[in-house]
C-alpha atoms as a PDB file:
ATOM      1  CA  UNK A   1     -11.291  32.442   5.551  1.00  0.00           C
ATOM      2  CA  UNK A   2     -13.603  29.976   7.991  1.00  0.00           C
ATOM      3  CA  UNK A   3     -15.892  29.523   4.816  1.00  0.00           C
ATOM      4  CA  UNK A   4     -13.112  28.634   2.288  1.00  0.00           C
ATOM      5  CA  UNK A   5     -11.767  26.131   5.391  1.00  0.00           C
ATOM      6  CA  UNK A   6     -15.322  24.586   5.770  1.00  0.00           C
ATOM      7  CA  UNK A   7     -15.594  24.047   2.252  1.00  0.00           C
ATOM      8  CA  UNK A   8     -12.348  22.744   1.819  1.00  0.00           C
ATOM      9  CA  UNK A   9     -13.058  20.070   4.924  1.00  0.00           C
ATOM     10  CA  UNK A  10     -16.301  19.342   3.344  1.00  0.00           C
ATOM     11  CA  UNK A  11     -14.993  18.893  -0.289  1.00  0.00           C
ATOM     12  CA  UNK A  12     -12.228  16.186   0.829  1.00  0.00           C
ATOM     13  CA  UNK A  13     -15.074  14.452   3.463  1.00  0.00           C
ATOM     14  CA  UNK A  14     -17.318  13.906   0.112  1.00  0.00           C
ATOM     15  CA  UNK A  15     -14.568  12.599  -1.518  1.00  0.00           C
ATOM     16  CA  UNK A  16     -13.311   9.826   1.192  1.00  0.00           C
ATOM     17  CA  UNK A  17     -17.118   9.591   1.762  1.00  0.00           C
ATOM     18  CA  UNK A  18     -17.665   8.156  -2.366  1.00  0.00           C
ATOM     19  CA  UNK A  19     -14.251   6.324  -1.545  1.00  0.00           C
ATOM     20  CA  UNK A  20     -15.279   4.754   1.436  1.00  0.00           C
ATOM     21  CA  UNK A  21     -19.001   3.578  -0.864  1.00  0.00           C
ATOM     22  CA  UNK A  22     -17.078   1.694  -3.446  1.00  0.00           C
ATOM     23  CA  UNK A  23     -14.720  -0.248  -1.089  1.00  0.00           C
ATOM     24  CA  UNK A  24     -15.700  -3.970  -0.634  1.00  0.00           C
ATOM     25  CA  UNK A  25     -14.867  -6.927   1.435  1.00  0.00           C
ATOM     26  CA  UNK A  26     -12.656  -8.932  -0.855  1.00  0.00           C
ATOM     27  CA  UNK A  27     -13.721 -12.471  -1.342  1.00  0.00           C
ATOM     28  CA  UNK A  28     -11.332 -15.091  -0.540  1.00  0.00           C
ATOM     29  CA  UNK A  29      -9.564 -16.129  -3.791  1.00  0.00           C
ATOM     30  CA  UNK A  30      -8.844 -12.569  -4.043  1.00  0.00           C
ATOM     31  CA  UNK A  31      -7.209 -12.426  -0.388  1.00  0.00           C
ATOM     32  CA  UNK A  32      -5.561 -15.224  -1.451  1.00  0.00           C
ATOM     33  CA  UNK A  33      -3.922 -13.720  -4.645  1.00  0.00           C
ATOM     34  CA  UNK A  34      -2.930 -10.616  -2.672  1.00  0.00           C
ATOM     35  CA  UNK A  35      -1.171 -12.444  -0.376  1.00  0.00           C
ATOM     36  CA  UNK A  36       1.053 -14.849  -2.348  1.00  0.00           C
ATOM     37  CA  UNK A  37       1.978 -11.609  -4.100  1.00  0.00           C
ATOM     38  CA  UNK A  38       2.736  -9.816  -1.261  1.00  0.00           C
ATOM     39  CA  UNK A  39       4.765 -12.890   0.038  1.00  0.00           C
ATOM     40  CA  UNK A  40       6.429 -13.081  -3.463  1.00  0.00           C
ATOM     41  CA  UNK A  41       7.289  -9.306  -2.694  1.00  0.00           C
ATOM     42  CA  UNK A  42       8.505  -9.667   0.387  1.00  0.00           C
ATOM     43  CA  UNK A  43      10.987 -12.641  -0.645  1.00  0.00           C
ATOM     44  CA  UNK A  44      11.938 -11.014  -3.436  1.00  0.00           C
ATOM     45  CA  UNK A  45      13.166  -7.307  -1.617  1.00  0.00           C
ATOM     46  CA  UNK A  46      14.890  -9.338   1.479  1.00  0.00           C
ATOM     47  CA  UNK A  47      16.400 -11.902  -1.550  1.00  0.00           C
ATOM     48  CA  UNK A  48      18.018  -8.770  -3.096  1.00  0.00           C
ATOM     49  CA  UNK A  49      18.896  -7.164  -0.108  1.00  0.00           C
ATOM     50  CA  UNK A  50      20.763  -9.850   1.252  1.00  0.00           C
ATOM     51  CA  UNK A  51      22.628 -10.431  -2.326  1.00  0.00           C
ATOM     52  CA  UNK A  52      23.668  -6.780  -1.803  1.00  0.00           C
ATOM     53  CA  UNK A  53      25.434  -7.361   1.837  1.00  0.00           C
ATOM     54  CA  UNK A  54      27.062 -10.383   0.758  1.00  0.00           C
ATOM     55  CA  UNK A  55      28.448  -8.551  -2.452  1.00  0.00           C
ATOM     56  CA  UNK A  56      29.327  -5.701   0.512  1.00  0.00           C
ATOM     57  CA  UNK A  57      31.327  -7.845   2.607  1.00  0.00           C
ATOM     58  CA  UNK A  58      33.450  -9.481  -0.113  1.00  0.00           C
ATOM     59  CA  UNK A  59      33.928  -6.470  -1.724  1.00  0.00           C
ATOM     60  CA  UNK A  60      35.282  -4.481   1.345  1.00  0.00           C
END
């Protein structure tokens, strides 16, 4: 049971381990894209959220 829990523990370390390799700073045209997306996103889900109180409070 310790053996197959070691193994298992030392399986998923490898794999963050290969993750962790490949990551790499992002330069900064491609912060920049990821954020005006993100922003986009973010006006986008508070755009429809607010639609869907205002449709709440005339409806009711």
């Amino acid at each position: 049971m310790i053996k197959k829990l070691s193994r298992k523990i030392s399986s998923q370390y490898h794999k963050y381990l290969r993750v962790w390799r490949l990551l790499k700073k992002p330069t900064m045209e491609e912060f920049k894209t990821i954020s005006k997306v993100s922003a986009i996103g973010l006006l986008v889900i508070g755009a429809v959220g607010f639609a869907i109180s205002i449709v709440m409070k005339l409806a009711f």
